[in-house]
Protein backbone atom coordinates (compact mmCIF):
# COMPACT_ATOMS: atom_id res chain seq x y z
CA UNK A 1 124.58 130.46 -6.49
CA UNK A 2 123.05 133.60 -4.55
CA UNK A 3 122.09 134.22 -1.15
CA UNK A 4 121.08 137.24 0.79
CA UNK A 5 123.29 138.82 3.84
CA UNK A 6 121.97 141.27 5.97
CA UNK A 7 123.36 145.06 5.63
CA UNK A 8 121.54 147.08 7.64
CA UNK A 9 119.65 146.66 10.98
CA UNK A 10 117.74 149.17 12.58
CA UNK A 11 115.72 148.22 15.89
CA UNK A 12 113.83 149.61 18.41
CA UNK A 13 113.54 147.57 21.74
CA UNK A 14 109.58 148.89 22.88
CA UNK A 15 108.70 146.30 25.31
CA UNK A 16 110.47 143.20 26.56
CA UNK A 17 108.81 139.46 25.68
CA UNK A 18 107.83 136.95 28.66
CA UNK A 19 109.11 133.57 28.46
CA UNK A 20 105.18 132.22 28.13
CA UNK A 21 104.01 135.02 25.90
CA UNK A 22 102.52 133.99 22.22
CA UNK A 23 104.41 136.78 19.78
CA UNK A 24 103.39 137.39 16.26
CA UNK A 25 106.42 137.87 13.79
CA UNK A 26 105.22 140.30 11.08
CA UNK A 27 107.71 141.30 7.74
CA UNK A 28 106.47 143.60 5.00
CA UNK A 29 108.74 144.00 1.85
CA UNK A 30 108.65 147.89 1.85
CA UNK A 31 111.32 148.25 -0.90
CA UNK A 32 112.63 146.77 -3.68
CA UNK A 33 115.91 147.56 -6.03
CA UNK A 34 117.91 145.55 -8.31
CA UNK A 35 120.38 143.81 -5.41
CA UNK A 36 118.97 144.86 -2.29
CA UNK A 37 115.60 144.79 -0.29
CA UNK A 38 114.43 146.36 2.87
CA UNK A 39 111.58 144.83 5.25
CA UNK A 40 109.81 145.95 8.18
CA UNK A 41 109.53 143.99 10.10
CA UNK A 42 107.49 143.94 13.87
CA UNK A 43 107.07 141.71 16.71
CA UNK A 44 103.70 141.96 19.16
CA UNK A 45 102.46 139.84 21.84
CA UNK A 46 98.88 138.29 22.33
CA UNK A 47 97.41 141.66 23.47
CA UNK A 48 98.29 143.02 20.57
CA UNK A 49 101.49 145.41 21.93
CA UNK A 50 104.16 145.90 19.88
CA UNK A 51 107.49 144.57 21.53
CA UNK A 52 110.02 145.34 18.48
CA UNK A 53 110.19 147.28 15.57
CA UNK A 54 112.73 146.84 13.00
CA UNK A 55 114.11 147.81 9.69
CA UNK A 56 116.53 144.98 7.61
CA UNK A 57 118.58 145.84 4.81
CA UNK A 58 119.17 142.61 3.15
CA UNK A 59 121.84 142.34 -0.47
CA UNK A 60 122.18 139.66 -2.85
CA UNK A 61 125.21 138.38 -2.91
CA UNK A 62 127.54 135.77 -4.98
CA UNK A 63 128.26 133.19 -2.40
CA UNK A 64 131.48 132.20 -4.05
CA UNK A 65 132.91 135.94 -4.33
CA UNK A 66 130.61 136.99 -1.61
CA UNK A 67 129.98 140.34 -4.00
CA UNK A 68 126.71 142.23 -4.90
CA UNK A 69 124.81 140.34 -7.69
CA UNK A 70 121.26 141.66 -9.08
CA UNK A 71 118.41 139.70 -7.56
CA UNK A 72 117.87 136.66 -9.93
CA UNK A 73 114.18 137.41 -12.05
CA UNK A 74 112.49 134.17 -10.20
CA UNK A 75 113.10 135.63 -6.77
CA UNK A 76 112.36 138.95 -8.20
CA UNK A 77 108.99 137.98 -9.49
CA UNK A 78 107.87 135.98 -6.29
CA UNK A 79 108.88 139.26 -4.22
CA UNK A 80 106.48 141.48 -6.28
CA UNK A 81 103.75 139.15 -6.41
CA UNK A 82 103.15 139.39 -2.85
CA UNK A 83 104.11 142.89 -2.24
């Protein structure tokens, strides 16, 4: 079986969150290739301000081995449909 593991992180701390405050989570596949994926990915409160900002390198990996694999075609044709 496959999973994905997170390579890369890169975040930028904007604003900080209040413990009441109503965020919005937004991710946006923004690249694609044959084991890996990147989103962007941003958090914003309910006034609209963005609070984080964030780039994630994800890979697909063989659990077992825990090496690179491609991404299987299923997952691969789900991705592009929405992106």
């Amino acid at each position: 079986s496959v999973g994905f593991v997170v390579k890369r992180v890169e975040m930028d701390n904007i604003a900080p969150a209040l413990f009441d405050d109503l965020l919005q989570i937004s991710s946006q596949v923004i690249e694609l290739k044959r084991a890996s994926m990147m989103f962007q990915q941003t958090i914003t409160n309910s006034d609209g301000n963005r609070l984080v900002s964030a780039l994630i390198r994800v890979a697909c990996v063989d659990l077992k081995k825990m090496k690179p694999v491609a991404i299987p075609e299923f997952i691969l044709g789900e991705i592009s449909r929405v992106i």
